[in-house]
PDB file of N, CA and C in Angstrom:
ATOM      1  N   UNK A   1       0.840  -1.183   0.000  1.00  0.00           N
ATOM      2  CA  UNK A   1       0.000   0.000   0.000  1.00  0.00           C
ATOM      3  C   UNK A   1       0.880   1.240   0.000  1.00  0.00           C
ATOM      4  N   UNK A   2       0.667   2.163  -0.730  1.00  0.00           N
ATOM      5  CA  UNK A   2       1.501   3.604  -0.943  1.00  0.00           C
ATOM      6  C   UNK A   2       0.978   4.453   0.216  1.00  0.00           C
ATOM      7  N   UNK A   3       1.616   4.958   0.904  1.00  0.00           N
ATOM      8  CA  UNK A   3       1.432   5.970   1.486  1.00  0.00           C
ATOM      9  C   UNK A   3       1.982   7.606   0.798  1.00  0.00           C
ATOM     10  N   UNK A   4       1.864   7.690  -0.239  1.00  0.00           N
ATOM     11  CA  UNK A   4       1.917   8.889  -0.904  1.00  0.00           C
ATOM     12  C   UNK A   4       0.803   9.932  -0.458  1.00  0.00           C
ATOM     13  N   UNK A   5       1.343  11.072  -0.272  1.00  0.00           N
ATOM     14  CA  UNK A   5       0.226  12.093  -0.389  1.00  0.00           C
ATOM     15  C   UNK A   5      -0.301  12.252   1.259  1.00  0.00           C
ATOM     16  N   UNK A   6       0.463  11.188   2.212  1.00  0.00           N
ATOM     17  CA  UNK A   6      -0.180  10.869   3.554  1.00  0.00           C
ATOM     18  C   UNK A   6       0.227  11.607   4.319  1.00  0.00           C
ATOM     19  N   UNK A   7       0.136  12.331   6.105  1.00  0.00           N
ATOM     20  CA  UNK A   7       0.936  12.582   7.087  1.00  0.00           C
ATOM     21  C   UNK A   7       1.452  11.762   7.582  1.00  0.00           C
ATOM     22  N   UNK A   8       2.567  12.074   7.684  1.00  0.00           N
ATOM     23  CA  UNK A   8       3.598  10.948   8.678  1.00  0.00           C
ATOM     24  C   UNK A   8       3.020  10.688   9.861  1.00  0.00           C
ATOM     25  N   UNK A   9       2.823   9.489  10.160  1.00  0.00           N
ATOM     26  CA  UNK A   9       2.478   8.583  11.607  1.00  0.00           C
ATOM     27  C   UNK A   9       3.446   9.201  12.474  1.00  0.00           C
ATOM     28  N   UNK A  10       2.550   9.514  13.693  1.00  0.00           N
ATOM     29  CA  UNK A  10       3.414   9.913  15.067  1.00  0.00           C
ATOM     30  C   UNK A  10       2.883   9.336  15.920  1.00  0.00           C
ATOM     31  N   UNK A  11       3.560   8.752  17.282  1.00  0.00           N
ATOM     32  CA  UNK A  11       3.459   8.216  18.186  1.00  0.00           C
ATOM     33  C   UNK A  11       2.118   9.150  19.190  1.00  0.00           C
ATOM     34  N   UNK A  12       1.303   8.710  19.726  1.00  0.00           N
ATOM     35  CA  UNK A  12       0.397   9.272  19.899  1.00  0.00           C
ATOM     36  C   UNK A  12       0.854  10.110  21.049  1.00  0.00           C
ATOM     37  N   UNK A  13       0.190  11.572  21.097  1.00  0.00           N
ATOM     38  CA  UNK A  13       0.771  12.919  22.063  1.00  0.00           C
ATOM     39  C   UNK A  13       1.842  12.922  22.196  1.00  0.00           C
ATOM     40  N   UNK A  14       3.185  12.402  20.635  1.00  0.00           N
ATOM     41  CA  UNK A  14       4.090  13.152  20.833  1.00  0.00           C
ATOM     42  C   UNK A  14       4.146  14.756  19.293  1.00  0.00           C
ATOM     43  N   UNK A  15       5.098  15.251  19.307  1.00  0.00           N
ATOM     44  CA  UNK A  15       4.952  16.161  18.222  1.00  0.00           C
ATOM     45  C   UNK A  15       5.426  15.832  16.948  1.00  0.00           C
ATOM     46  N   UNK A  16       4.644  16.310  16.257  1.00  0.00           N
ATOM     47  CA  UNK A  16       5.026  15.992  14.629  1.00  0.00           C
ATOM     48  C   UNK A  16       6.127  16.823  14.386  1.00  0.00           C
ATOM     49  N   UNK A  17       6.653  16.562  13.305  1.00  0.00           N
ATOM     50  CA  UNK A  17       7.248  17.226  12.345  1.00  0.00           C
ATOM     51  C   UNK A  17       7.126  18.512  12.100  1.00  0.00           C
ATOM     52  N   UNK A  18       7.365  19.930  12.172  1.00  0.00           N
ATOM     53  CA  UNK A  18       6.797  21.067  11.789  1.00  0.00           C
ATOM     54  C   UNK A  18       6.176  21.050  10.346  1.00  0.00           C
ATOM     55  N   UNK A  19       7.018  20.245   9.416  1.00  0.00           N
ATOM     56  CA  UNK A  19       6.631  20.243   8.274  1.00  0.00           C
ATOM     57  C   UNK A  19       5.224  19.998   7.607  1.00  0.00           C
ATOM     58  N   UNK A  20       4.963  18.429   8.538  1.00  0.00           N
ATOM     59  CA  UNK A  20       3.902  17.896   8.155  1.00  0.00           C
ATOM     60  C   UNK A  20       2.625  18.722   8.146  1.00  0.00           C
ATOM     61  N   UNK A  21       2.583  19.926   8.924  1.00  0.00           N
ATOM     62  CA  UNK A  21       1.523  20.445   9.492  1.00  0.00           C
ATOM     63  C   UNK A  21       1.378  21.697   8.922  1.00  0.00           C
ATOM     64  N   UNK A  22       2.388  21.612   7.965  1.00  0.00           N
ATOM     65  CA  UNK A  22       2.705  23.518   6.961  1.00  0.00           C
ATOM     66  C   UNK A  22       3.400  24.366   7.631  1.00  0.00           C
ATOM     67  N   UNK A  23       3.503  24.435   8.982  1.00  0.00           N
ATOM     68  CA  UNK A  23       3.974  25.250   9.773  1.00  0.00           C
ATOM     69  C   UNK A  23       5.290  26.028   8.878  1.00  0.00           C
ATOM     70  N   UNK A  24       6.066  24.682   8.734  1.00  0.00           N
ATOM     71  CA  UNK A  24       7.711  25.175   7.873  1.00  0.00           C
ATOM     72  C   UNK A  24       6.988  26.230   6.724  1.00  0.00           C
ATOM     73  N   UNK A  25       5.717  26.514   6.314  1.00  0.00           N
ATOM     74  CA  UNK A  25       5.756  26.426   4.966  1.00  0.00           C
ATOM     75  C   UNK A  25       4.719  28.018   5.632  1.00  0.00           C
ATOM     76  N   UNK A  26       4.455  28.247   6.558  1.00  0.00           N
ATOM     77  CA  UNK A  26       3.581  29.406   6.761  1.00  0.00           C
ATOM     78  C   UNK A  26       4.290  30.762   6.104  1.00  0.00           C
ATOM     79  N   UNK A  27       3.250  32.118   6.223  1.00  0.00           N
ATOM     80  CA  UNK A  27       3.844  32.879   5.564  1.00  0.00           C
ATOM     81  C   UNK A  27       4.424  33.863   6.603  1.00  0.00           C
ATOM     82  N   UNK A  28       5.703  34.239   5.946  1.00  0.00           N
ATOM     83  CA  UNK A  28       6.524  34.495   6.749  1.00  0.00           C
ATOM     84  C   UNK A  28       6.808  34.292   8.632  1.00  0.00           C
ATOM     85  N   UNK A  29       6.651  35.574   9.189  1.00  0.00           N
ATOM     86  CA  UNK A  29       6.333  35.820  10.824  1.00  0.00           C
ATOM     87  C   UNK A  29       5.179  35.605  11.240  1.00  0.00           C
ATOM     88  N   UNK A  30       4.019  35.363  10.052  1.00  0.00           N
ATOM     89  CA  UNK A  30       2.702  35.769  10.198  1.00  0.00           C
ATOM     90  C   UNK A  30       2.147  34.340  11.533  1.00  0.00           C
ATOM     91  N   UNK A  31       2.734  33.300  11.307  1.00  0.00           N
ATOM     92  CA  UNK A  31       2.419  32.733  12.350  1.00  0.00           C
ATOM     93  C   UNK A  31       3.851  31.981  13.292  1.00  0.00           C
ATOM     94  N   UNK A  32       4.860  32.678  13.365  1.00  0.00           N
ATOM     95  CA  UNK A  32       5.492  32.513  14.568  1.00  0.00           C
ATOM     96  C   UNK A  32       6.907  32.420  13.855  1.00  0.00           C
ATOM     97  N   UNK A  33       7.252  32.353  12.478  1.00  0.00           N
ATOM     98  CA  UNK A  33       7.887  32.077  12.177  1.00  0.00           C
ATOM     99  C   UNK A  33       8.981  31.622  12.401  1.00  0.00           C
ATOM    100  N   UNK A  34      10.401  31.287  12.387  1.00  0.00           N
ATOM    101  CA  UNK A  34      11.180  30.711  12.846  1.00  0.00           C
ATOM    102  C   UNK A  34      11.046  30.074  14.214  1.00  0.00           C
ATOM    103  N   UNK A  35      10.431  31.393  15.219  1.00  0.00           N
ATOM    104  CA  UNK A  35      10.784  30.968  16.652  1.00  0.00           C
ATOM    105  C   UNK A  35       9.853  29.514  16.711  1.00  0.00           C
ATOM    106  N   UNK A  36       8.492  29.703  16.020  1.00  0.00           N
ATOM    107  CA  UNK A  36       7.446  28.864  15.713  1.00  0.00           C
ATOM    108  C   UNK A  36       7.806  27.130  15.168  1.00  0.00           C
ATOM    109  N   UNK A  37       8.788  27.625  14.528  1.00  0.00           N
ATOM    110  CA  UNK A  37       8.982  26.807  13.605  1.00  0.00           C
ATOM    111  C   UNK A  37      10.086  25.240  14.661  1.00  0.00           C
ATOM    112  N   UNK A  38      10.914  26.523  15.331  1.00  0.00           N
ATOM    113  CA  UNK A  38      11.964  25.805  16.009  1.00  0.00           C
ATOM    114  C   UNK A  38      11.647  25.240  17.320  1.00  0.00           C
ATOM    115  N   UNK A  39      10.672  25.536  18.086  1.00  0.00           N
ATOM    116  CA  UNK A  39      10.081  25.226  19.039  1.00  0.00           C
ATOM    117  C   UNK A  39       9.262  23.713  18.483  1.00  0.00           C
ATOM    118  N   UNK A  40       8.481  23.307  17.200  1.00  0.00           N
ATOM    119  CA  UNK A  40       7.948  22.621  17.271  1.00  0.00           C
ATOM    120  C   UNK A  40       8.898  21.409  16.792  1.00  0.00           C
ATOM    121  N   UNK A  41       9.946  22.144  15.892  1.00  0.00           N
ATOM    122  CA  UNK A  41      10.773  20.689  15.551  1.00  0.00           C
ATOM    123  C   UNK A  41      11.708  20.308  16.704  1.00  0.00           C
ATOM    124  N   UNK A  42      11.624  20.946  18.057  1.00  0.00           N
ATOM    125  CA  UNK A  42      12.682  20.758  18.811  1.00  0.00           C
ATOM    126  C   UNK A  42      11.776  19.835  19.427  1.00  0.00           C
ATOM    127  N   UNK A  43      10.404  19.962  20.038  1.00  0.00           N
ATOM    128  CA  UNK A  43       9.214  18.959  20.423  1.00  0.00           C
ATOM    129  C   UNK A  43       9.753  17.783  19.383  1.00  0.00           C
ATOM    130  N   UNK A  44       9.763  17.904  18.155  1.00  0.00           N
ATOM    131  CA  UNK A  44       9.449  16.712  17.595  1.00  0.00           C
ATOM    132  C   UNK A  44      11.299  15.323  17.774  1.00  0.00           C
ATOM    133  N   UNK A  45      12.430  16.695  17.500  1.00  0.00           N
ATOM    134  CA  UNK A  45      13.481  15.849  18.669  1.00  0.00           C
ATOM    135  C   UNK A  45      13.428  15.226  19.506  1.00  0.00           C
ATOM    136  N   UNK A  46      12.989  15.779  20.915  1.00  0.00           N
ATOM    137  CA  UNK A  46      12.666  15.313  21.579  1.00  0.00           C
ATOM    138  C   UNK A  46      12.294  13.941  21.850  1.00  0.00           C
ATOM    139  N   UNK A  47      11.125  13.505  20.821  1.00  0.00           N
ATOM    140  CA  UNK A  47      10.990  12.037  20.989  1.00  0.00           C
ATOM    141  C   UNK A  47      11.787  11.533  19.913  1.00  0.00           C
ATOM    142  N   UNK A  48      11.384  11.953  18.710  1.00  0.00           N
ATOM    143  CA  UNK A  48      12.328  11.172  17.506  1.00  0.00           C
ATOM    144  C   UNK A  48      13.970  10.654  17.684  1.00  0.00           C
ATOM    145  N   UNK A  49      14.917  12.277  18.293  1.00  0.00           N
ATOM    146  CA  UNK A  49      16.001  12.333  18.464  1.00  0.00           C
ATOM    147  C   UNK A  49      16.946  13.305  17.524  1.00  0.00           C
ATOM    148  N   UNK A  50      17.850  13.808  18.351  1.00  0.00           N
ATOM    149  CA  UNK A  50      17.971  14.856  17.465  1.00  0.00           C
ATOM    150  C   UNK A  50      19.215  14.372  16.171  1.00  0.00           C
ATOM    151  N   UNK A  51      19.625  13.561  16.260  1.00  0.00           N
ATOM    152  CA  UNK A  51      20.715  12.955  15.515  1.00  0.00           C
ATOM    153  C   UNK A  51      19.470  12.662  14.285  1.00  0.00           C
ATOM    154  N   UNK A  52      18.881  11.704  14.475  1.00  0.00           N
ATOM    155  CA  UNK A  52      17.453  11.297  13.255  1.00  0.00           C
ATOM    156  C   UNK A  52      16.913  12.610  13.141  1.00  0.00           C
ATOM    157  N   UNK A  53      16.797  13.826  13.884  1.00  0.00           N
ATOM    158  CA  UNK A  53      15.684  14.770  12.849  1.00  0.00           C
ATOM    159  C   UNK A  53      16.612  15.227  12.504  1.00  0.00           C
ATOM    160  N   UNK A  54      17.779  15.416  12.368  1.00  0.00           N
ATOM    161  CA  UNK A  54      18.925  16.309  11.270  1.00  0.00           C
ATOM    162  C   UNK A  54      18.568  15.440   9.766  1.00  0.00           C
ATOM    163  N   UNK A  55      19.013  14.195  10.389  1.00  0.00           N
ATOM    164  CA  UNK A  55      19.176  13.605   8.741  1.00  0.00           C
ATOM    165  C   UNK A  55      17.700  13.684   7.766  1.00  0.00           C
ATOM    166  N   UNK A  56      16.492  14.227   8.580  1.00  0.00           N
ATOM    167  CA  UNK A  56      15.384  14.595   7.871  1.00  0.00           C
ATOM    168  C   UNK A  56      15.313  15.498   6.613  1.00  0.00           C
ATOM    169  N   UNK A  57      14.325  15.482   5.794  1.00  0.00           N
ATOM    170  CA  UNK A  57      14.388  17.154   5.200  1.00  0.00           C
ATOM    171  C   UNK A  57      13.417  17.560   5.893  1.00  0.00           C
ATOM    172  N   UNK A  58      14.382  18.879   5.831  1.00  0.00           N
ATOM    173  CA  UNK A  58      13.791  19.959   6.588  1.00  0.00           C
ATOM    174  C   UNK A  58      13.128  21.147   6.021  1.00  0.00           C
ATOM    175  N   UNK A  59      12.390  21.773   6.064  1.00  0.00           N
ATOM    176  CA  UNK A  59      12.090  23.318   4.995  1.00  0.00           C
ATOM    177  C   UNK A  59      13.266  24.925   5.637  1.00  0.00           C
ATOM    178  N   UNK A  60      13.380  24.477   6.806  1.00  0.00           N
ATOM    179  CA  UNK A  60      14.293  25.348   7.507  1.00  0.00           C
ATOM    180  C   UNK A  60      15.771  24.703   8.257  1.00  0.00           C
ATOM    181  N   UNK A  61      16.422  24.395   7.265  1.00  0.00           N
ATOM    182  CA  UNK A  61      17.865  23.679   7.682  1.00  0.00           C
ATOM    183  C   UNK A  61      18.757  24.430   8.298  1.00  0.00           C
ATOM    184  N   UNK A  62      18.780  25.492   8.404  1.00  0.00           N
ATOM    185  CA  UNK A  62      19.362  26.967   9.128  1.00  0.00           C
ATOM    186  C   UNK A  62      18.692  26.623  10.738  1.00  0.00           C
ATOM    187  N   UNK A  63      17.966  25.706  11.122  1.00  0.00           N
ATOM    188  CA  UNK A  63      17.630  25.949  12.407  1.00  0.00           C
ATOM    189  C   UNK A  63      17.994  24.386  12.767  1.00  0.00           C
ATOM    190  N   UNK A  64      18.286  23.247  12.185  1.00  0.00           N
ATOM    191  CA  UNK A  64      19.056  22.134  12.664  1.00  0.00           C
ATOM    192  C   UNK A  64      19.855  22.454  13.572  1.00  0.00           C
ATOM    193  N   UNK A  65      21.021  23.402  13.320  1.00  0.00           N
ATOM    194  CA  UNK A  65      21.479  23.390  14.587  1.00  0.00           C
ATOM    195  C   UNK A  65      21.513  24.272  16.106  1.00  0.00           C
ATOM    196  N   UNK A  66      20.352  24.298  15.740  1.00  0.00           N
ATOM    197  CA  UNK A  66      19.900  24.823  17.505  1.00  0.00           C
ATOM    198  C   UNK A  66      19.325  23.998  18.509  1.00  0.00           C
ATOM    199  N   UNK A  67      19.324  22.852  17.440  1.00  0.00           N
ATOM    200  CA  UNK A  67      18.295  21.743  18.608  1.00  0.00           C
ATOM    201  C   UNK A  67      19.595  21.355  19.828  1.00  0.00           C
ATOM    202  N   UNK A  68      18.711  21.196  20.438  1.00  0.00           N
ATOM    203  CA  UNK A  68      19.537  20.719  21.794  1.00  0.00           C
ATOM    204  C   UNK A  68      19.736  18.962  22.191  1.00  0.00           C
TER     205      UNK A  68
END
C-alpha cells in the first residue's frame, strides 16, 4: 500500500514534524515564524532524536542546529 500524499504517523501525544503540518511552509512571521517553527521541531526531537531529525528534510535547515 503507498502511502503517498499521507501525514507521517506519530506516536500518539508526541509532536510531529513542523513540516507535516505547513507550519515550515507558513507565511513568513505571520504565524510565529522561525521561533514557531523551532520550538515545534525541537518537540518533535525530543521524541524522535535529534541525531534522526537532522538527517530529515527539513524546509528550515538553518535551524538544525539549535536543537539541543
Amino acid at each position: 500500500m503507498s502511502a503517498f500524499g499521507l501525514l507521517p504517523l506519530k506516536a500518539e501525544g508526541m509532536a510531529a514534524h513542523p513540516d507535516a503540518y505547513g507550519i515550515g511552509f507558513s507565511n513568513g512571521d505571520k504565524f510565529g515564524g522561525d521561533a514557531r517553527y523551532l520550538r515545534q521541531l525541537q518537540a518533535y526531537a525530543d521524541w524522535r532524536g535529534v541525531e534522526e531529525t537532522r538527517q530529515e528534510q527539513c524546509s528550515r535547515p538553518w535551524l538544525l542546529d539549535q536543537l539541543k
